[in-house]
N, C-alpha and C. Protein backbone atom coordinates (compact mmCIF):
# COMPACT_ATOMS: atom_id res chain seq x y z
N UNK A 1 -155.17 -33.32 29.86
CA UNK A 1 -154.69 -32.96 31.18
C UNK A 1 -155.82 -32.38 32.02
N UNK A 2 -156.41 -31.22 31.35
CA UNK A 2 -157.93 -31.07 32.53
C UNK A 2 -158.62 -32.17 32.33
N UNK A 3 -159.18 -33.77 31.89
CA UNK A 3 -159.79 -34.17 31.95
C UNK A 3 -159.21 -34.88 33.11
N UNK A 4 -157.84 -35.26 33.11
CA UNK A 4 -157.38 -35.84 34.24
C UNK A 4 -157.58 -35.17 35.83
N UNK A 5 -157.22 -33.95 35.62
CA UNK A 5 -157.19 -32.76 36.59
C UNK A 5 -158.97 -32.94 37.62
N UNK A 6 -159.77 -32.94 36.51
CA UNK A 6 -160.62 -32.80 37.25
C UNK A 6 -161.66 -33.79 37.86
N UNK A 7 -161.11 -35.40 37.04
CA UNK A 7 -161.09 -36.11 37.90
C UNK A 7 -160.15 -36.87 38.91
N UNK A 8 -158.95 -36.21 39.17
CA UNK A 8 -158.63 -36.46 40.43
C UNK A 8 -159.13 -35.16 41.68
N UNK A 9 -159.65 -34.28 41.12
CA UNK A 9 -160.19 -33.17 41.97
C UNK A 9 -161.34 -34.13 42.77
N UNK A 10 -162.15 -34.42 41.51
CA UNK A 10 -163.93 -35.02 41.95
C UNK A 10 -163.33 -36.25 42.76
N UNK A 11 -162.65 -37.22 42.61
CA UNK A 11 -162.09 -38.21 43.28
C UNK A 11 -161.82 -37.93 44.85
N UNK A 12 -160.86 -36.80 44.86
CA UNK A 12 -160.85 -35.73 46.54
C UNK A 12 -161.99 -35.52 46.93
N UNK A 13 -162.89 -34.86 46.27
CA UNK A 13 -163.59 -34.76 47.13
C UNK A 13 -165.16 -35.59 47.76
N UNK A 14 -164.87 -36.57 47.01
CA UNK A 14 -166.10 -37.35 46.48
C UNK A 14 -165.24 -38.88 48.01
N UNK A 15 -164.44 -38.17 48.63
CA UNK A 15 -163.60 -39.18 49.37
C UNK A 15 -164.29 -39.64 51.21
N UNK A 16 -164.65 -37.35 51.30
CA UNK A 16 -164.94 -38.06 52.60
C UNK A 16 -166.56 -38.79 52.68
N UNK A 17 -167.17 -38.24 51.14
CA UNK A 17 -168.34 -39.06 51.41
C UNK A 17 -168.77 -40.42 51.19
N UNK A 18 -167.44 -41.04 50.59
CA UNK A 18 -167.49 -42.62 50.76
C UNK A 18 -166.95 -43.00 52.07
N UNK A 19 -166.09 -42.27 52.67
CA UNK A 19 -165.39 -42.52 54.26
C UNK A 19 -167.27 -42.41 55.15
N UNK A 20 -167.95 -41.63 55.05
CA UNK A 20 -168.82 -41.52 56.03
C UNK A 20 -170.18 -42.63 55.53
N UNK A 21 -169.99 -43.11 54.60
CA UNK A 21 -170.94 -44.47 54.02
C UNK A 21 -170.53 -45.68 54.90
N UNK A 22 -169.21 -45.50 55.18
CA UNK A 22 -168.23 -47.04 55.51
C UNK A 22 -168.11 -48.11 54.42
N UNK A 23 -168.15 -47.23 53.34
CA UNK A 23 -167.80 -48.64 52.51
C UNK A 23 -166.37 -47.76 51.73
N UNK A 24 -165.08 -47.77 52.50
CA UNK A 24 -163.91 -46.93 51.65
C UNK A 24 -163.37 -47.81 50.54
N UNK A 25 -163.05 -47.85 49.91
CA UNK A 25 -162.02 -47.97 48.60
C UNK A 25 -160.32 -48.13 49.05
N UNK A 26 -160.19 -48.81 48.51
CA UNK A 26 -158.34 -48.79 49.01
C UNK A 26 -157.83 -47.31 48.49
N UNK A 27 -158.21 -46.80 47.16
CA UNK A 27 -158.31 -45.34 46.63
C UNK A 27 -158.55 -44.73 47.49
N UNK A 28 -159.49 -44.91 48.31
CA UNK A 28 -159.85 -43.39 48.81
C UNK A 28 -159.30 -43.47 50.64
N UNK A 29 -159.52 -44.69 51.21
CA UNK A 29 -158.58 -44.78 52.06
C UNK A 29 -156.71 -44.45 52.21
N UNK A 30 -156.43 -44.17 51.23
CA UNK A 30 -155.31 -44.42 50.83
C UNK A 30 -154.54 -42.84 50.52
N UNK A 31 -155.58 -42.39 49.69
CA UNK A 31 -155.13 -40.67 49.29
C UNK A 31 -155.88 -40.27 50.61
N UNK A 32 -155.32 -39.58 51.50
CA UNK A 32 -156.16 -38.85 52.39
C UNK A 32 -155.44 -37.17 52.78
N UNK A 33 -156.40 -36.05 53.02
CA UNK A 33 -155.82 -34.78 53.78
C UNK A 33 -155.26 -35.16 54.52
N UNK A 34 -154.26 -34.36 54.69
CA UNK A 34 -153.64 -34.78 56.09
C UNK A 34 -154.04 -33.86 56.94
N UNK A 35 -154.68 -32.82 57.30
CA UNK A 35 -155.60 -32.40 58.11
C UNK A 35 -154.44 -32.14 59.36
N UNK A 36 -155.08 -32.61 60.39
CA UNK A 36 -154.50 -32.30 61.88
C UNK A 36 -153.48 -33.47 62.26
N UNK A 37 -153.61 -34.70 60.95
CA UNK A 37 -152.45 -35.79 61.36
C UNK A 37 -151.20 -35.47 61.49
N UNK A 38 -150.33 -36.41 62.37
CA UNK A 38 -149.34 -36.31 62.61
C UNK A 38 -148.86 -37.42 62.63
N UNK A 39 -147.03 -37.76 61.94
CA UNK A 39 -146.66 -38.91 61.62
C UNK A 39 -146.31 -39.82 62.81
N UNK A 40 -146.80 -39.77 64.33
CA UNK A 40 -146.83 -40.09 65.31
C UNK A 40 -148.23 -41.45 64.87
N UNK A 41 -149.19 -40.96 64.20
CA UNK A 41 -150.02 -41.77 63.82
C UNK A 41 -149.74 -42.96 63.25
N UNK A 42 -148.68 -42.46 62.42
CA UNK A 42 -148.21 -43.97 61.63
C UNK A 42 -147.20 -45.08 61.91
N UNK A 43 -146.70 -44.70 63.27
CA UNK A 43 -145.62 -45.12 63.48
C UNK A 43 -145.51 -46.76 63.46
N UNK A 44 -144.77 -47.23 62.94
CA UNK A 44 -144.59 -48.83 62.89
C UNK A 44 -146.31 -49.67 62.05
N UNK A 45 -146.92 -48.88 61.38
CA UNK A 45 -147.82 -49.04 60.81
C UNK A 45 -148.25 -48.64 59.70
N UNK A 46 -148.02 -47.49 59.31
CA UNK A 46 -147.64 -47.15 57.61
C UNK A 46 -146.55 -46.32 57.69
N UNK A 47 -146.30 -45.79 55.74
CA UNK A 47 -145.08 -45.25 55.70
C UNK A 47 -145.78 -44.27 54.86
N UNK A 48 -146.11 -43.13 55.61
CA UNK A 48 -147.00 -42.14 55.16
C UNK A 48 -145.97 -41.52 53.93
N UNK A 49 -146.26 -40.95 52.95
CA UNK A 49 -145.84 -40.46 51.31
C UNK A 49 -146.85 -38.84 51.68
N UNK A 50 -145.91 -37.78 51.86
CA UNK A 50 -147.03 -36.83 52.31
C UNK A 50 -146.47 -35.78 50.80
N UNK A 51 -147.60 -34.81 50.06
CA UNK A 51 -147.64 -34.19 49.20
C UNK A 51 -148.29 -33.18 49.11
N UNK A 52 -146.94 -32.41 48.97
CA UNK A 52 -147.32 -31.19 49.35
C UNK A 52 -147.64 -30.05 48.33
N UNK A 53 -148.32 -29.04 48.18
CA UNK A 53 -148.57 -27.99 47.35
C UNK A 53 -149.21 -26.78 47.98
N UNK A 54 -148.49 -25.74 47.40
CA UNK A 54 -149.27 -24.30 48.00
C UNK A 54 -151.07 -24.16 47.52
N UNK A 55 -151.18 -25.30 46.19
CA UNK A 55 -152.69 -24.84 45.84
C UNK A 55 -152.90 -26.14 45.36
N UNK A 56 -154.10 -26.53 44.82
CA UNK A 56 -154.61 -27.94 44.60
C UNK A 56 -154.76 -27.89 42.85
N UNK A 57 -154.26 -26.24 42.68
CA UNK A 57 -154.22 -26.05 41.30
C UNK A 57 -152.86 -26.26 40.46
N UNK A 58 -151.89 -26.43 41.93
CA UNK A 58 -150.43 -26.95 41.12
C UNK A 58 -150.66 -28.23 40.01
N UNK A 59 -149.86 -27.76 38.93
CA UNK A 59 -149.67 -28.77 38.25
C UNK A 59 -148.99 -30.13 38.22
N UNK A 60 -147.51 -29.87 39.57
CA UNK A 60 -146.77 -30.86 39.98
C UNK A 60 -147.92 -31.74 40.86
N UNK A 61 -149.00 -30.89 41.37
CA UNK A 61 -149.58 -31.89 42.47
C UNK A 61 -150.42 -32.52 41.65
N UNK A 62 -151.35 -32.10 40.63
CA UNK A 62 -152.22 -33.06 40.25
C UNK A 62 -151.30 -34.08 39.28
N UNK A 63 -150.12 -33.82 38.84
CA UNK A 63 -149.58 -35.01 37.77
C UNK A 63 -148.79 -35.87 39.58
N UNK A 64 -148.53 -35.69 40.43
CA UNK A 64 -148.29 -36.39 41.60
C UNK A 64 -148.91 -37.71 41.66
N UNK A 65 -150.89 -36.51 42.21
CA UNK A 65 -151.94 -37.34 43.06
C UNK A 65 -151.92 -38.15 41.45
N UNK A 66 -151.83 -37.85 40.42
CA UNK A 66 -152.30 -38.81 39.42
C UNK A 66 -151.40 -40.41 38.83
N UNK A 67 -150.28 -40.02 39.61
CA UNK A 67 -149.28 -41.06 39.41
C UNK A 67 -149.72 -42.04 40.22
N UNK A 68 -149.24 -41.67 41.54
CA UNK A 68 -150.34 -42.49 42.76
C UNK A 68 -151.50 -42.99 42.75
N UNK A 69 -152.06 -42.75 41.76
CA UNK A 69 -153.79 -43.71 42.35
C UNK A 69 -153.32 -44.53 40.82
N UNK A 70 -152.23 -44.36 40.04
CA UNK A 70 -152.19 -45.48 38.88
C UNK A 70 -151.36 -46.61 39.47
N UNK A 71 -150.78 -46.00 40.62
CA UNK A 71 -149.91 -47.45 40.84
C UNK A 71 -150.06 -47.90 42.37
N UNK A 72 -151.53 -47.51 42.50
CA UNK A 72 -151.88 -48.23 43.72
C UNK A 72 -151.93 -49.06 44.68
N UNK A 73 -151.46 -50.47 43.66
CA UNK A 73 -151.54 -51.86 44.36
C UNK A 73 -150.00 -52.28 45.15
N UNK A 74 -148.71 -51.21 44.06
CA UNK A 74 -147.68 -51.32 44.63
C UNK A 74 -147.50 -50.79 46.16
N UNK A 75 -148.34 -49.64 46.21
CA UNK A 75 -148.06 -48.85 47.65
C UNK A 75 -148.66 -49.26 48.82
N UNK A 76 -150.12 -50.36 48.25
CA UNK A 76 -150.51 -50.79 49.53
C UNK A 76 -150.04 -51.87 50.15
N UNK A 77 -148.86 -52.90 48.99
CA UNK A 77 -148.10 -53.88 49.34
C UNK A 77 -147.12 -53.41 50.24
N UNK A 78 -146.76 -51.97 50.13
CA UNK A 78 -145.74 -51.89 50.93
C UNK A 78 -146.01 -50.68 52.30
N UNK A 79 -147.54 -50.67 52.50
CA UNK A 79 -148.15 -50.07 53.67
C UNK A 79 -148.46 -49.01 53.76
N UNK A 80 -148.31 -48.11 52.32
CA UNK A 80 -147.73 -46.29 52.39
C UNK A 80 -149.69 -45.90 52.31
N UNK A 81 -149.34 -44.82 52.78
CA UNK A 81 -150.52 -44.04 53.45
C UNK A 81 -149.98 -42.28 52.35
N UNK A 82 -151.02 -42.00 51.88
CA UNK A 82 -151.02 -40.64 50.86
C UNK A 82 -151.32 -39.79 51.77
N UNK A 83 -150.60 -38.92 52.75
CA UNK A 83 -151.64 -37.41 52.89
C UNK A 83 -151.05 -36.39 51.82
N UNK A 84 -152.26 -35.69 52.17
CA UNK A 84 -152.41 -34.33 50.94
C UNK A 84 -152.18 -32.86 51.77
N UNK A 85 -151.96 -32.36 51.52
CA UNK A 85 -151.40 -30.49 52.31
C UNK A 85 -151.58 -29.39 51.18
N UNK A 86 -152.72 -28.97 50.41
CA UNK A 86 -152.76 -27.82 49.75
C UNK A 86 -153.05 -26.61 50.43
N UNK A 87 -152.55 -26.50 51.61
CA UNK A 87 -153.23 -25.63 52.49
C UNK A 87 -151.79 -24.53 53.35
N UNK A 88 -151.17 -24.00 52.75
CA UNK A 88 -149.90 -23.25 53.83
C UNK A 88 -150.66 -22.17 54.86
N UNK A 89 -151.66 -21.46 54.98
CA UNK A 89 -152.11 -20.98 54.92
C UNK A 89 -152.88 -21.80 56.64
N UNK A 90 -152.93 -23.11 56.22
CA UNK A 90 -153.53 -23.55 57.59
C UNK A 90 -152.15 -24.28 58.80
N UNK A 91 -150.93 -24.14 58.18
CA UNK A 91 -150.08 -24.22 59.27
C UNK A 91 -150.27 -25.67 59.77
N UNK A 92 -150.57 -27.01 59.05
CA UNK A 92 -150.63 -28.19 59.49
C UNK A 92 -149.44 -28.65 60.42
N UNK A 93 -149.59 -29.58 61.67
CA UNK A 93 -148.78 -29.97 61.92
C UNK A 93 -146.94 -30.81 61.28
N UNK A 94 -147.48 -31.19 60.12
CA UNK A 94 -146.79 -31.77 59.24
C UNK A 94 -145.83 -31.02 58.37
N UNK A 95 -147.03 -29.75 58.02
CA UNK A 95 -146.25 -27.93 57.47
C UNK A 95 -144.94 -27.73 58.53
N UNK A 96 -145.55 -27.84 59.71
CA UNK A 96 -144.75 -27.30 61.06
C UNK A 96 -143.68 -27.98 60.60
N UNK A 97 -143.75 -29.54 60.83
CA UNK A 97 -142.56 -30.34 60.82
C UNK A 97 -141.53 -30.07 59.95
N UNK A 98 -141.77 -30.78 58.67
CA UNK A 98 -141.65 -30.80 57.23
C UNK A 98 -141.14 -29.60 56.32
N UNK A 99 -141.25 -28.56 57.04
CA UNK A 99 -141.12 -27.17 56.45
C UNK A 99 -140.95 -27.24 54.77
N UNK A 100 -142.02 -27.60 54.17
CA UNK A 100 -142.26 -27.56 52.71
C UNK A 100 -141.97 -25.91 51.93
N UNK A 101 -141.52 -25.97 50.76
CA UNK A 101 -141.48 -24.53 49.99
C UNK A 101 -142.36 -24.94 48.77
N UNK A 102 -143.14 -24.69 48.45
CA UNK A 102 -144.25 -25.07 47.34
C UNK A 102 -144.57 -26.26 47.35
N UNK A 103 -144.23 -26.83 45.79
CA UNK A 103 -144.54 -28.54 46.14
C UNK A 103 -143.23 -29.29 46.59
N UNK A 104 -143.44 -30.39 46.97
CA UNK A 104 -142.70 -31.63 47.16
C UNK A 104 -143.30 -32.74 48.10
N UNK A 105 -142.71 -33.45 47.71
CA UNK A 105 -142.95 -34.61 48.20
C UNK A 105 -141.82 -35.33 49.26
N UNK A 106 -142.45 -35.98 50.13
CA UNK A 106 -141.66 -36.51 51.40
C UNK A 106 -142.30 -38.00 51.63
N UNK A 107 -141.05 -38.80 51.77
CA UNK A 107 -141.51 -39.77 51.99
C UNK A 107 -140.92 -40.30 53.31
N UNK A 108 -141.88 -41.09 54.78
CA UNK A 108 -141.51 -41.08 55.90
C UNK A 108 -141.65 -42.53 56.04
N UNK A 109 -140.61 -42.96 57.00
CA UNK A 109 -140.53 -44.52 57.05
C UNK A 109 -141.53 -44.98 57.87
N UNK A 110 -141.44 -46.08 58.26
CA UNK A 110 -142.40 -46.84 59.44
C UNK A 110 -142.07 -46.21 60.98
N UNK A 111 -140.61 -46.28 60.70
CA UNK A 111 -139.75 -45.71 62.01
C UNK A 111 -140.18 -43.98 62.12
N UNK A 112 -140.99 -43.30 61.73
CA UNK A 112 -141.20 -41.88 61.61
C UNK A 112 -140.02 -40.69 61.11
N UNK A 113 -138.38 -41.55 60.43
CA UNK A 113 -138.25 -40.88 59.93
C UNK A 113 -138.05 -40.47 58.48
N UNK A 114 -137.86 -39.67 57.82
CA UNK A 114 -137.96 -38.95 56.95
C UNK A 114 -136.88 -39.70 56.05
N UNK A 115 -136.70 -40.56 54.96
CA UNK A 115 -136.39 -41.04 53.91
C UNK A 115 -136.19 -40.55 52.88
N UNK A 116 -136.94 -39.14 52.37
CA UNK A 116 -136.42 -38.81 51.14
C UNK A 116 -137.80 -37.31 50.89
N UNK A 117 -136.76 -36.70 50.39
CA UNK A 117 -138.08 -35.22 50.00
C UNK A 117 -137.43 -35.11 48.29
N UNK A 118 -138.37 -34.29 47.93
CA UNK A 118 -138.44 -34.37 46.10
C UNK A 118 -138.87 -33.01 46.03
N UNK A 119 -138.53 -31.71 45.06
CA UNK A 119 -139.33 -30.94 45.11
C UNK A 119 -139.72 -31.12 43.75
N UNK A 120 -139.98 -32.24 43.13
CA UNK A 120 -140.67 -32.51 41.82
C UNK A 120 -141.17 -34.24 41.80
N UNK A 121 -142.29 -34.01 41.21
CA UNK A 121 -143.35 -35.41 41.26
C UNK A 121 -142.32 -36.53 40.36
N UNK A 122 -142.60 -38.24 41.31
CA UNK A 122 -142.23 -38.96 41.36
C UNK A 122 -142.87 -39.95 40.87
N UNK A 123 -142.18 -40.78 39.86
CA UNK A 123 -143.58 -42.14 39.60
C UNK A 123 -143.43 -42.85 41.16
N UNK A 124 -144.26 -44.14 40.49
CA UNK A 124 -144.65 -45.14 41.96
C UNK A 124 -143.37 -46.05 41.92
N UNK A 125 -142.92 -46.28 40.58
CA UNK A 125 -141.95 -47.14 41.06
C UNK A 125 -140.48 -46.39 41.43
N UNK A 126 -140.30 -45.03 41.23
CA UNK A 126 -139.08 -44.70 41.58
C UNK A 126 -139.18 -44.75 43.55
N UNK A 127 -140.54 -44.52 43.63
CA UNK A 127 -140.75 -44.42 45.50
C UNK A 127 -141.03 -45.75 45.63
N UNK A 128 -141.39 -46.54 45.48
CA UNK A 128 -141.09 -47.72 45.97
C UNK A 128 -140.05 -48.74 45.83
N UNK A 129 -139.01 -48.32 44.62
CA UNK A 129 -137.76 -48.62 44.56
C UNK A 129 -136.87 -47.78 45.83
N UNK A 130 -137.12 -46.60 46.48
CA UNK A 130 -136.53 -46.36 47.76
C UNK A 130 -137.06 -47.05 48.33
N UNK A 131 -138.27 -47.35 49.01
CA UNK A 131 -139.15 -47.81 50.29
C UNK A 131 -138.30 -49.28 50.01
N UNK A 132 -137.63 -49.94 48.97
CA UNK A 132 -137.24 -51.29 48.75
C UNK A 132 -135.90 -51.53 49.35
N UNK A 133 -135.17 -50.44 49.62
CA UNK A 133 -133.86 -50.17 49.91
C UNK A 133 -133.90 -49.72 51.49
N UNK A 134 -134.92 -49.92 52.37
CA UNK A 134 -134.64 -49.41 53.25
C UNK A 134 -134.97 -51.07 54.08
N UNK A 135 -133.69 -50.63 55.36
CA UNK A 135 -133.45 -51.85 56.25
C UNK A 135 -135.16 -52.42 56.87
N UNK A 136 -135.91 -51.50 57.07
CA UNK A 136 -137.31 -51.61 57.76
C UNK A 136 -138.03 -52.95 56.20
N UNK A 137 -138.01 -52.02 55.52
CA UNK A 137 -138.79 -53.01 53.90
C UNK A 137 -137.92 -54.56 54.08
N UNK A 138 -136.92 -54.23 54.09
CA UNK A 138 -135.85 -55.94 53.71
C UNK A 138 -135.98 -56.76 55.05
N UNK A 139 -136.40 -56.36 56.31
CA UNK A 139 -136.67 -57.32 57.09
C UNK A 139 -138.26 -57.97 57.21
N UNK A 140 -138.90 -56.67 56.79
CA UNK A 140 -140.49 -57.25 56.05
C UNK A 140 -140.60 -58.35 55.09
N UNK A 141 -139.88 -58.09 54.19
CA UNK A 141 -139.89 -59.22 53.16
C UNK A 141 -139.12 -60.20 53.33
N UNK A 142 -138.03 -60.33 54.47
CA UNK A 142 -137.56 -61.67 54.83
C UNK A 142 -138.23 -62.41 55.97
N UNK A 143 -139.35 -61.51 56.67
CA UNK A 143 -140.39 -62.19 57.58
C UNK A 143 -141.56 -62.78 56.62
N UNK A 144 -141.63 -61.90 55.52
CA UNK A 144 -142.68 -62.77 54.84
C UNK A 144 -142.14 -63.67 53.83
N UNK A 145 -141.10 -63.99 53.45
CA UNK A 145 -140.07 -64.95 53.26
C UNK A 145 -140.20 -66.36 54.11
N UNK A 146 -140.04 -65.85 55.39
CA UNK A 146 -139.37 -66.79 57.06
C UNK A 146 -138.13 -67.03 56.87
N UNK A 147 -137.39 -66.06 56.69
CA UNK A 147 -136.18 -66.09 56.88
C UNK A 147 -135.51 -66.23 58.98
């Protein structure tokens, strides 16, 4: 478990300096802070998965971030965008929104709203078995169908 722990730590932070190379990773594009974003950003363009923790030392968050980068290929099929919030302390816009109590997890549609909160870590396929059930996903896949 710390071997895992501390490479999804080095992975964080080893993120914005592949972002400022320009050569990102679907990984590292993919897990991002959520910083000053706001789900206004994603609207009709991803389905931001935001995860939350009072410290980066939670245990729910690193077995989370560690579920997520194993089932990667499912989430980018279906557009989802990772932000990260270990920060209460900095009052993120998303904090504002979202009003988190330790960890959990929230998952937000294309349409900007709010689909589902967890206050315990989720595999990839139980969240993308929701994201599969929602009217936004089933007209995606009947356009890429041609229905």
């Amino acid at each position: 478990m710390k071997l895992s722990l501390a490479l999804v730590f080095a992975t964080l932070l080893v993120a914005p300096v592949w972002a400022q190379e320009g050569s990102e990773t679907p990984d590292t594009a993919m897990i991002q802070p959520a910083g000053e974003s706001d789900l206004s950003d994603f609207l009709w363009t991803k389905r931001p998965v935001v995860v939350f923790a009072d410290s980066p030392a939670d245990p729910r968050y690193a077995e989370q971030i560690e579920r997520l980068s194993e089932g990667m290929g499912m989430l980018i099929d279906r557009d989802v965008v990772v932000l990260t919030d270990t920060d209460p302390a900095a009052a993120s816009p998303l904090r504002q929104k979202l009003r988190p109590r330790g960890f959990m997890l929230v998952l937000v549609g294309k349409d900007g709203g709010v689909k589902l909160r967890k206050p315990l870590p989720w595999t990839v396929r139980e969240i993308t078995r929701s994201i599969d059930k929602t009217p936004e996903r089933q007209r995606e896949v009947d356009q890429k169908r041609g229905l």
